[in-house]
C-alpha atoms as a PDB file:
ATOM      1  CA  UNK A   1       0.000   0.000   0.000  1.00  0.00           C
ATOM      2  CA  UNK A   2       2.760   2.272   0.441  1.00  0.00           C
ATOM      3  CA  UNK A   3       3.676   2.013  -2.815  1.00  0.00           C
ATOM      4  CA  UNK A   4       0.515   2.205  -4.642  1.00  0.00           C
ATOM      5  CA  UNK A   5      -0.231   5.570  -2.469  1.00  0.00           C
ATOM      6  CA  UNK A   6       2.796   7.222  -3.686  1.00  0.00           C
ATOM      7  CA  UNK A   7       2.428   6.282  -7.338  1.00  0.00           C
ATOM      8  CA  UNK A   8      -1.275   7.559  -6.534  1.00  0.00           C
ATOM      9  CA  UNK A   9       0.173  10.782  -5.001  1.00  0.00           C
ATOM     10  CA  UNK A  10       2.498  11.831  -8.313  1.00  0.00           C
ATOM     11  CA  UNK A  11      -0.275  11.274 -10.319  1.00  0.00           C
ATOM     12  CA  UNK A  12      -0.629   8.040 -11.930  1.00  0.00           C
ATOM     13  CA  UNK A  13      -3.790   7.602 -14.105  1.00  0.00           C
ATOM     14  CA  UNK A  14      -4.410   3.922 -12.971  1.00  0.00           C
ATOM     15  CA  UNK A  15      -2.661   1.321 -10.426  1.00  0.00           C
ATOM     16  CA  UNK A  16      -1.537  -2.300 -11.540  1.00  0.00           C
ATOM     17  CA  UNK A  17      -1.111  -5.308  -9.516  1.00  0.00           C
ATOM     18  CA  UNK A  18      -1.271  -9.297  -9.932  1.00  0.00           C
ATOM     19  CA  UNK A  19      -3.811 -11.246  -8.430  1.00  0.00           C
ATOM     20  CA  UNK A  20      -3.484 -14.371  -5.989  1.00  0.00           C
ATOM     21  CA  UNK A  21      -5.205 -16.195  -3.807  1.00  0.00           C
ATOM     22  CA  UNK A  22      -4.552 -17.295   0.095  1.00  0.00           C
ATOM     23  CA  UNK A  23      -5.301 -20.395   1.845  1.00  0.00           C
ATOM     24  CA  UNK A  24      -8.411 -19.273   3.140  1.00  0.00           C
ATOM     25  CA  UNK A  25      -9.424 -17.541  -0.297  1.00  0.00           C
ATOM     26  CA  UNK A  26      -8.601 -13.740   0.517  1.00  0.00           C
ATOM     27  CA  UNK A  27      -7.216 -11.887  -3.242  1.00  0.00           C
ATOM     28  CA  UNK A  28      -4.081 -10.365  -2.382  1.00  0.00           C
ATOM     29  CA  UNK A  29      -1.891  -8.035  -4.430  1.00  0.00           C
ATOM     30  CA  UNK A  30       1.321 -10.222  -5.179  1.00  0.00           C
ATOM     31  CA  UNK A  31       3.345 -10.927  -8.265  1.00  0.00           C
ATOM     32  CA  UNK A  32       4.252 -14.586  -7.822  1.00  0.00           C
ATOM     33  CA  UNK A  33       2.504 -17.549  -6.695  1.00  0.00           C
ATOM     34  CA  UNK A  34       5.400 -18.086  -4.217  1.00  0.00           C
ATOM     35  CA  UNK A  35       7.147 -15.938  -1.480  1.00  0.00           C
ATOM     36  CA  UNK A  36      10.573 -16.841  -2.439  1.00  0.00           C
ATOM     37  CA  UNK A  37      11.858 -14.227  -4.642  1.00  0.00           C
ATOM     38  CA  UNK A  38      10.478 -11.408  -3.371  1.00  0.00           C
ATOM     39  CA  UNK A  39       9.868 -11.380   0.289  1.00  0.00           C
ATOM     40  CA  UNK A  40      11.603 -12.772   3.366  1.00  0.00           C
ATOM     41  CA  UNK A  41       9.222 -16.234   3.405  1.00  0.00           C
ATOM     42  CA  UNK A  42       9.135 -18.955   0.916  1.00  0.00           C
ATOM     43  CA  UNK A  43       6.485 -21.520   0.269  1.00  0.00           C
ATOM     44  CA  UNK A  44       3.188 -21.149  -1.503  1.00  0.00           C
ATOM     45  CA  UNK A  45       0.827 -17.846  -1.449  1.00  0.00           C
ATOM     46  CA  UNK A  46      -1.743 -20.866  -1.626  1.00  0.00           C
ATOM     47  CA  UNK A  47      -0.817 -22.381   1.252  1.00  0.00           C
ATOM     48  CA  UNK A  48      -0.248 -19.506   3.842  1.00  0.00           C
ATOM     49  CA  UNK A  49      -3.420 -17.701   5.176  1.00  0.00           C
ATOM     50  CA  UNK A  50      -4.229 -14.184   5.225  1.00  0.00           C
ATOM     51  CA  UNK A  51      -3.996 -13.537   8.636  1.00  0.00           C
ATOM     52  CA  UNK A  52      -0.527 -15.351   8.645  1.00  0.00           C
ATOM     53  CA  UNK A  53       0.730 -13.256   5.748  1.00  0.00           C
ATOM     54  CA  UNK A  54      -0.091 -10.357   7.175  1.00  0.00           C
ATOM     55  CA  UNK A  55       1.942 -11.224  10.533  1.00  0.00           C
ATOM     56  CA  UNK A  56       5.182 -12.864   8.948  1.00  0.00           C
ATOM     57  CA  UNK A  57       5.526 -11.414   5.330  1.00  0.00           C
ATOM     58  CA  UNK A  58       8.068  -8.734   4.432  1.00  0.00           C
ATOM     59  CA  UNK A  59       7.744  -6.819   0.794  1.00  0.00           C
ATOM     60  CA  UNK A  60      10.288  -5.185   1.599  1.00  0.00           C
ATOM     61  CA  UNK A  61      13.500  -6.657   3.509  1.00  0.00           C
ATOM     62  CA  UNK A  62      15.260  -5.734   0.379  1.00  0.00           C
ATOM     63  CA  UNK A  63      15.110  -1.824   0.446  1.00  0.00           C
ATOM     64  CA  UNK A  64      17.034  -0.435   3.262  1.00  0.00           C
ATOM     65  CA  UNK A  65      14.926   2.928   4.267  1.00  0.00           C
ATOM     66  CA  UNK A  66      12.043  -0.174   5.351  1.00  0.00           C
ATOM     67  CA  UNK A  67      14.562  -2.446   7.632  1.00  0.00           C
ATOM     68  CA  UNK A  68      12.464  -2.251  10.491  1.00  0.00           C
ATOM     69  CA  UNK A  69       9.032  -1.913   8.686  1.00  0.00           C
ATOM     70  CA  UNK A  70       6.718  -4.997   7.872  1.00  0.00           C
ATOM     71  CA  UNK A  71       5.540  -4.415   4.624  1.00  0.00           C
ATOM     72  CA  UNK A  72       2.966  -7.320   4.053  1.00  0.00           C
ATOM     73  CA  UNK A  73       0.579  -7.837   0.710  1.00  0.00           C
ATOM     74  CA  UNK A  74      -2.215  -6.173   0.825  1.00  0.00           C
ATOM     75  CA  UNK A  75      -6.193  -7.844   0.160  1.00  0.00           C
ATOM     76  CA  UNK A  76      -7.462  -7.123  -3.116  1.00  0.00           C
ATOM     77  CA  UNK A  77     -10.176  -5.152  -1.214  1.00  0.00           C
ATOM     78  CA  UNK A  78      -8.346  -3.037   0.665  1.00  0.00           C
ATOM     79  CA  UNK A  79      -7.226  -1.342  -2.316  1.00  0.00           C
ATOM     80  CA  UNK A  80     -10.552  -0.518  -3.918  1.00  0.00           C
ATOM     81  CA  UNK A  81     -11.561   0.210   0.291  1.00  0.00           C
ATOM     82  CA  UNK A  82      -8.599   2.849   0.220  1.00  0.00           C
ATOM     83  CA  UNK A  83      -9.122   4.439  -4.021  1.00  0.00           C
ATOM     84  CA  UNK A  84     -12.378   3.405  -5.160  1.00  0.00           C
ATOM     85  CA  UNK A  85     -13.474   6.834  -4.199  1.00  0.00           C
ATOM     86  CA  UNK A  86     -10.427   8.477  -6.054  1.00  0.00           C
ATOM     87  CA  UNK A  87     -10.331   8.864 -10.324  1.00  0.00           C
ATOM     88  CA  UNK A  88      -7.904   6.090 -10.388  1.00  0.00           C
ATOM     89  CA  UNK A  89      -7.777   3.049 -12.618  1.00  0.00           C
ATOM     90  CA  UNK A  90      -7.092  -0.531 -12.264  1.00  0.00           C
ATOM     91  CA  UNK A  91      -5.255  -3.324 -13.950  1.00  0.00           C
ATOM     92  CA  UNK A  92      -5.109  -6.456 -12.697  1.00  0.00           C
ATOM     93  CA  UNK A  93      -3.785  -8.927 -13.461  1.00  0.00           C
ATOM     94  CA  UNK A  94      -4.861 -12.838 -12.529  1.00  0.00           C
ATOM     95  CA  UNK A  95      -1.849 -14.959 -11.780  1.00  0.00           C
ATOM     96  CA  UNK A  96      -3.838 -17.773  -9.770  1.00  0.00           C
ATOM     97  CA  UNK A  97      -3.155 -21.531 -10.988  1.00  0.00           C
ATOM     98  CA  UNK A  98      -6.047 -22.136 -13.443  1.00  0.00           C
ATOM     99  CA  UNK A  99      -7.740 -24.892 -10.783  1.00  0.00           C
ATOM    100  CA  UNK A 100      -8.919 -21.545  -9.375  1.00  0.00           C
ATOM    101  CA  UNK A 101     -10.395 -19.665 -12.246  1.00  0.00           C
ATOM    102  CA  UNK A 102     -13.609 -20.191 -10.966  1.00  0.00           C
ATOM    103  CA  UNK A 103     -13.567 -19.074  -7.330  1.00  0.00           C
ATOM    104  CA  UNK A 104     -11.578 -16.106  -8.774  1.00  0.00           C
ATOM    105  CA  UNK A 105     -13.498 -15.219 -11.013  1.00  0.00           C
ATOM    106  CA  UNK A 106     -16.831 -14.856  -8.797  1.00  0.00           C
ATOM    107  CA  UNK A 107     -14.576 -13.085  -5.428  1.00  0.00           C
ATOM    108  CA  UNK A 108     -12.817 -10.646  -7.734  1.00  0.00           C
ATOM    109  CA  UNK A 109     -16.104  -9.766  -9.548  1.00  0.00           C
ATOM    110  CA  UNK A 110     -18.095  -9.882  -6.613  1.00  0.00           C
ATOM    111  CA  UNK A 111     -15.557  -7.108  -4.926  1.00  0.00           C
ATOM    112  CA  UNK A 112     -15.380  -4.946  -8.784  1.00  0.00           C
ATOM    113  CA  UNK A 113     -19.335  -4.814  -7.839  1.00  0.00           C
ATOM    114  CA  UNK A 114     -19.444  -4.078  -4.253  1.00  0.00           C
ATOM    115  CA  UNK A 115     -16.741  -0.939  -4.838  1.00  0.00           C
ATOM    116  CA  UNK A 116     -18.843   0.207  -7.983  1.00  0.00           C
ATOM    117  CA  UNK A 117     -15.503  -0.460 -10.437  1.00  0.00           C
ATOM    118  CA  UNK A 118     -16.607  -2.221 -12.889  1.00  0.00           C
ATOM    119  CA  UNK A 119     -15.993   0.974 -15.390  1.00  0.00           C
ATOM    120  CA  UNK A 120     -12.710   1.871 -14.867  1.00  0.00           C
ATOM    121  CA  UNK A 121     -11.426  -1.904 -14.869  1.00  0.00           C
ATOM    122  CA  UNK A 122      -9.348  -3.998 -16.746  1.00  0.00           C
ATOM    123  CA  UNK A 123      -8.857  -7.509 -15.918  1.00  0.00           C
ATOM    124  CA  UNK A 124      -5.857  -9.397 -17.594  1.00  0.00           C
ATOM    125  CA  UNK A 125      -4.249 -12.608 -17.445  1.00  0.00           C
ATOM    126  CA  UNK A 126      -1.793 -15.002 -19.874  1.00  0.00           C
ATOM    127  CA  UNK A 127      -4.015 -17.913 -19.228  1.00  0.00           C
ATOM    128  CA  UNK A 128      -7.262 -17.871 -21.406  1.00  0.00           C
ATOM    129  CA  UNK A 129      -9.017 -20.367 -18.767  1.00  0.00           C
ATOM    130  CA  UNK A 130      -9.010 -17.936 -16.172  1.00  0.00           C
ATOM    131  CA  UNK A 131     -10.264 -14.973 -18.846  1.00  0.00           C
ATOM    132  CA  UNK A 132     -12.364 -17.148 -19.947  1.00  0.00           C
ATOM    133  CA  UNK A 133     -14.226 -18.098 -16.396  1.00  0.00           C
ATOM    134  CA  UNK A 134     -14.220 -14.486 -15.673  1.00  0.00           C
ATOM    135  CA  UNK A 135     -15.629 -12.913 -18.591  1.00  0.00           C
ATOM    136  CA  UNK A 136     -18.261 -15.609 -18.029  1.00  0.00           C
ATOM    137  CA  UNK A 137     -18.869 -14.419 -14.784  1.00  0.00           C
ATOM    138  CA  UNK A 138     -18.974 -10.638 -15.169  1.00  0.00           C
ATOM    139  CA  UNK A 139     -19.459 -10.627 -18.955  1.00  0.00           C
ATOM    140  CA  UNK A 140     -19.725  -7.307 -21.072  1.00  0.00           C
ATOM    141  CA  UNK A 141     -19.349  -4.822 -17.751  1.00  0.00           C
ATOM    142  CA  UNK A 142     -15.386  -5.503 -17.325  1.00  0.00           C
ATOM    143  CA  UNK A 143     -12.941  -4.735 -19.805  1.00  0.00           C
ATOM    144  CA  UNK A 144     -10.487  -7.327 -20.568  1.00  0.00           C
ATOM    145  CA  UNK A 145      -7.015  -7.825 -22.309  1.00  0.00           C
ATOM    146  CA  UNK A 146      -6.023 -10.520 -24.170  1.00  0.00           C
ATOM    147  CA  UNK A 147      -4.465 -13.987 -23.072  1.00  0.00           C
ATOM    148  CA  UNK A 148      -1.230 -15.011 -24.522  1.00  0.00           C
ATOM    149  CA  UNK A 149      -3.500 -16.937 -26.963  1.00  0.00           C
ATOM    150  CA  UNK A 150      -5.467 -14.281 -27.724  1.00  0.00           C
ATOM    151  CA  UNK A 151      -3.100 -11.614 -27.993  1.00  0.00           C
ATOM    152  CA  UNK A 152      -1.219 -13.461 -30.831  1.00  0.00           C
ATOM    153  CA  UNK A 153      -4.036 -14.235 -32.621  1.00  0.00           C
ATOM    154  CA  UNK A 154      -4.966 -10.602 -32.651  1.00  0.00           C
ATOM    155  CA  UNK A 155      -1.500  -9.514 -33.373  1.00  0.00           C
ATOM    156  CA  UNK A 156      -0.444 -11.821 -36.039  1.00  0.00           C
ATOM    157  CA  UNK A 157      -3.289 -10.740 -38.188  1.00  0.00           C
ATOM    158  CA  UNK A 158      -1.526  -7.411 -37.874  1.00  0.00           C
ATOM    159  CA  UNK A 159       1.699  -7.696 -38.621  1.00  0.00           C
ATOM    160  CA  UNK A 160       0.744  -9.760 -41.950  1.00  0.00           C
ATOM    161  CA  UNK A 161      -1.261  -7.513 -42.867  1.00  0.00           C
ATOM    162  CA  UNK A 162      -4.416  -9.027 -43.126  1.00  0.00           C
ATOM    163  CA  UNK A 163      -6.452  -7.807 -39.802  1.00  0.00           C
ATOM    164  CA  UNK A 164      -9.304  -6.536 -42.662  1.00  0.00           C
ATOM    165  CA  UNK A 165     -10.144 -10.395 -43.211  1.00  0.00           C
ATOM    166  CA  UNK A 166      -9.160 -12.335 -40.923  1.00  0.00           C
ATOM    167  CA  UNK A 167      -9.497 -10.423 -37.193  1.00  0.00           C
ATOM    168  CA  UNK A 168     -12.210 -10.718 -34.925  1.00  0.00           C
ATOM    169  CA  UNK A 169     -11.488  -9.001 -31.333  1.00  0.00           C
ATOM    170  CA  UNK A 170     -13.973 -10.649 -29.752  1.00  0.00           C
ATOM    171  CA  UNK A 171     -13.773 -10.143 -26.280  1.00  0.00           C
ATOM    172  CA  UNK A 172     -10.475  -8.313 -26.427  1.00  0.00           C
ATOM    173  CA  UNK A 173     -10.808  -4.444 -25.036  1.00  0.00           C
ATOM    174  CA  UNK A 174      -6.847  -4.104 -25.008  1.00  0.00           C
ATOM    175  CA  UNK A 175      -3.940  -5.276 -26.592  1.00  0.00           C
ATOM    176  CA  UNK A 176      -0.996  -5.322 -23.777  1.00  0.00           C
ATOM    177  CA  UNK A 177       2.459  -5.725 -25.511  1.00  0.00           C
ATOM    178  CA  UNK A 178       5.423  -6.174 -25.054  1.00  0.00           C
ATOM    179  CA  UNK A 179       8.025  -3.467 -26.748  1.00  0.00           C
ATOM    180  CA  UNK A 180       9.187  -6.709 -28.895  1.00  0.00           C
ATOM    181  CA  UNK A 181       8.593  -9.888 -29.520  1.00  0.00           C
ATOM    182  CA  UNK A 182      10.163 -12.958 -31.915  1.00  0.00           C
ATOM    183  CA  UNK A 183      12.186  -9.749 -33.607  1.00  0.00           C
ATOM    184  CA  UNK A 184       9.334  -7.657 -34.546  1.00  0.00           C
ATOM    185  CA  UNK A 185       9.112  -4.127 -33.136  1.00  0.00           C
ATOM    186  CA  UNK A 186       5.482  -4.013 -31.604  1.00  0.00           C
ATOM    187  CA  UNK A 187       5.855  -0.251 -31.036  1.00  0.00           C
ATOM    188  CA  UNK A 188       5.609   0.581 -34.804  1.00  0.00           C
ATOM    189  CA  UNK A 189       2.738   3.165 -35.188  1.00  0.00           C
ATOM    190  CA  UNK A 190       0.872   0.901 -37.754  1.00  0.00           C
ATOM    191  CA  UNK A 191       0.072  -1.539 -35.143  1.00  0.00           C
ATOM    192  CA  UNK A 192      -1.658   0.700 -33.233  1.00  0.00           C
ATOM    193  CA  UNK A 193      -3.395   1.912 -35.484  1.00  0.00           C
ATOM    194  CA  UNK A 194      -5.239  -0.928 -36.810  1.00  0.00           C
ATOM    195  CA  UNK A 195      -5.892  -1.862 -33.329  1.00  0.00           C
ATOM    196  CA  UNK A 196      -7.713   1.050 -33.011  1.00  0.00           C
ATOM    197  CA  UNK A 197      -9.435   0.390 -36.438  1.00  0.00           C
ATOM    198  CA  UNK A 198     -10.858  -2.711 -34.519  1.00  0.00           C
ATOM    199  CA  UNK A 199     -11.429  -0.898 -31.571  1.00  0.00           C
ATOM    200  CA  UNK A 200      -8.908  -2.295 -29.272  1.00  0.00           C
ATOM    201  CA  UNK A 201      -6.381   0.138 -27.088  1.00  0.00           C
ATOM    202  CA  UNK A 202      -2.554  -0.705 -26.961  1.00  0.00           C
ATOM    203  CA  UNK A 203      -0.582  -0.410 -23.899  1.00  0.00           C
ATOM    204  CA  UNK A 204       3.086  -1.748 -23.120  1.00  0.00           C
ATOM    205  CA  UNK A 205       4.746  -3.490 -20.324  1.00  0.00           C
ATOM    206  CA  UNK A 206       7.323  -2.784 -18.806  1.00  0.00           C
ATOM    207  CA  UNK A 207       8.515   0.371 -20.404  1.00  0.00           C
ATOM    208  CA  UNK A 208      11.162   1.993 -17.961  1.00  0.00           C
ATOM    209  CA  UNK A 209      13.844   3.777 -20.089  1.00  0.00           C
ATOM    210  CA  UNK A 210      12.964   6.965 -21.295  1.00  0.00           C
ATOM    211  CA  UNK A 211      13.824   6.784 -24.825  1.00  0.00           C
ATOM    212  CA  UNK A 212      11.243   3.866 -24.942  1.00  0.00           C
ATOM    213  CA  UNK A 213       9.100   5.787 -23.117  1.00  0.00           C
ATOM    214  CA  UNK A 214       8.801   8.334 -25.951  1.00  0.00           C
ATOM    215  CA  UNK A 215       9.265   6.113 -28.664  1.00  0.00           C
ATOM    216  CA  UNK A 216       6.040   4.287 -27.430  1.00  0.00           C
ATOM    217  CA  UNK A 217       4.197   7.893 -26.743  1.00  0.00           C
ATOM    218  CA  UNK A 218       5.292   9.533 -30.243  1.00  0.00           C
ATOM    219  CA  UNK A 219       3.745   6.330 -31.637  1.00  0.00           C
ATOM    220  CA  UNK A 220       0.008   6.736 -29.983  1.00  0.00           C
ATOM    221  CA  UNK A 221       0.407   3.948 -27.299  1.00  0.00           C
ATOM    222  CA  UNK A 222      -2.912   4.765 -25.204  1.00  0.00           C
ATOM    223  CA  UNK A 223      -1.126   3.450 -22.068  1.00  0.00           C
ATOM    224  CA  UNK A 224       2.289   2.576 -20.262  1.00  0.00           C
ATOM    225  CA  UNK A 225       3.077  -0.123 -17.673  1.00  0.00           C
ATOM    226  CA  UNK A 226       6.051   0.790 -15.784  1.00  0.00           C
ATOM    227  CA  UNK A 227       8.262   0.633 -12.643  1.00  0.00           C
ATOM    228  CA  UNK A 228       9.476   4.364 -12.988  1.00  0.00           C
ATOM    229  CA  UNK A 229       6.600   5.907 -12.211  1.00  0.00           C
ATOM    230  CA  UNK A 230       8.903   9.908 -11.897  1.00  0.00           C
ATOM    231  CA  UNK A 231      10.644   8.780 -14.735  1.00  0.00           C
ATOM    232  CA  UNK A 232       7.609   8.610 -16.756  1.00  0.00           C
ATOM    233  CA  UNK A 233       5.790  11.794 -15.606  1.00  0.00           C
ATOM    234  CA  UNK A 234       8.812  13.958 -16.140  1.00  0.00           C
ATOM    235  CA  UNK A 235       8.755  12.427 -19.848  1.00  0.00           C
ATOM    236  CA  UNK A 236       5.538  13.119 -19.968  1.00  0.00           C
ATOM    237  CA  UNK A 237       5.291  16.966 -18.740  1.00  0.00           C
ATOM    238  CA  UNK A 238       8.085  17.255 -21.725  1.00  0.00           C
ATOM    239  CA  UNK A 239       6.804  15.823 -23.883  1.00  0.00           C
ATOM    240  CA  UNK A 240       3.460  18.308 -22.961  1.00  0.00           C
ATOM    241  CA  UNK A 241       1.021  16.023 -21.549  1.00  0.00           C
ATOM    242  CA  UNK A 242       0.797  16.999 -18.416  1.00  0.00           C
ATOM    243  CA  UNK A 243       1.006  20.226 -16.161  1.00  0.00           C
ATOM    244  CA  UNK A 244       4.123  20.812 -13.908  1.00  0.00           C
ATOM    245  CA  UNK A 245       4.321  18.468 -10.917  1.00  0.00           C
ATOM    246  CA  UNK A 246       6.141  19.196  -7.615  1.00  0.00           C
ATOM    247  CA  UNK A 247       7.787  15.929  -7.922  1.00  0.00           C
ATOM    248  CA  UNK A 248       9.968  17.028  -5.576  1.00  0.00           C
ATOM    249  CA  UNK A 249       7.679  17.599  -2.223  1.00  0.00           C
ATOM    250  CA  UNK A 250       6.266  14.457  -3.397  1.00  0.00           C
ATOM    251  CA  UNK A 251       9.348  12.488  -3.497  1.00  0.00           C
ATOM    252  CA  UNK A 252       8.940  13.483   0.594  1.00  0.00           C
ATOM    253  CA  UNK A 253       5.749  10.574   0.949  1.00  0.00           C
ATOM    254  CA  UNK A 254       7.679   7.849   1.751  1.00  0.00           C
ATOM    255  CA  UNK A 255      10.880   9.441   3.719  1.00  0.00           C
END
């Protein structure tokens, strides 16, 4: 949570996170389906419960200004408890084992209903399974990306040059790219615009040098993924997008 309030506080236009699921079924924001890369624990997210988590799990052993500060995952719903009142968007994205989909699927669009969400959501995953059981679940109201299925089958279309014939979205609301892939540059400005012919936006992942950054904003990317969250506003204000921002009182959140 401290991290999504700062990015919140210099201005982001929407918060990402990845989606799993605790013993005892809570959604928590966490990028892996086990501890041992990122935090202090190992084992399964599956297999620990919330309250647990909460007590023993560190985020953040690895930055030295948090040392002495537990920094646990946070619940799904205390996110959209703490900014489903603000403008703020949300990607998430579901990285639970596909045995789950279903349960998943019903919690996280149970909660997308209870915080009144649904509009300013997208829902992604690289398992078409678990897209599939929740589009089934909250159909047309929820905007979805693509699985890594889907996303080629989309994209191939458009790179050959034959999206007119042969492309049906579908469910797709976004295409999420990366900058390249199997030695094609996906940030060409062509691509996006015959996604946008078929009504699909384009965002990229994880775009955190600043020449990319521009390279993907001169070419009418609709949205960025990234881990430099001052990086990209200051490329943005220059690039005239955006007003001034007192980056530097905000830089004083966390201290």
């Amino acid at each position: 949570m401290l991290w999504f309030e700062y990015a919140a506080g210099l201005g982001v236009d929407a918060l990402e996170f990845d989606l799993q699921m605790t013993k005892d079924d809570v959604l928590v924001a966490f990028h892996d389906r086990e501890f041992d890369k990122l935090t202090n624990a190992t084992g399964l997210v599956r297999d620990m419960s919330f309250a647990e988590m909460q007590k023993t799990v560190d985020v953040s052993e690895s930055y030295e200004k948090y040392a002495d500060v537990l920094v646990s995952p946070p619940s799904i719903e205390s996110i959209f408890e703490r900014f489903a009142g603000t403008d703020l968007k949300f990607n998430v994205e579901i990285k639970t084992e596909i045995g789950l989909k279903d349960i998943v699927a019903e919690k996280l669009c149970s909660l997308l209903e209870e915080y009144r969400v649904e509009g300013r959501m997208l829902v992604a995953s690289f398992d078409s399974e678990s897209l599939v059981a929740f589009r089934q679940r909250c159909g047309h109201a929820v905007a979805t990306s693509g699985s890594a299925e889907e996303t080629e089958k989309s994209l191939i279309p458009i790179l050959l040059g034959l999206d007119r014939w042969w492309l049906r979205p579908g469910y797709l609301s976004v295409l999420q790219l990366p900058l390249e892939a199997a030695g094609f540059d996906l940030t060409d400005k062509k691509i996006i615009e015959r996604a946008h012919a078929h009504g699909m936006a384009v965002q990229y992942w994880v775009v955190n040098d600043e020449e990319e950054m521009r390279k993907v904003i001169e070419s009418g990317a609709d949205g960025i993924l990234t881990d430099e969250v001052e990086k990209l506003m200051s490329v943005l204000e220059e690039m005239g997008y955006y007003p001034a921002n007192n980056v530097s009182e905000l830089k004083k959140f966390l201290d």
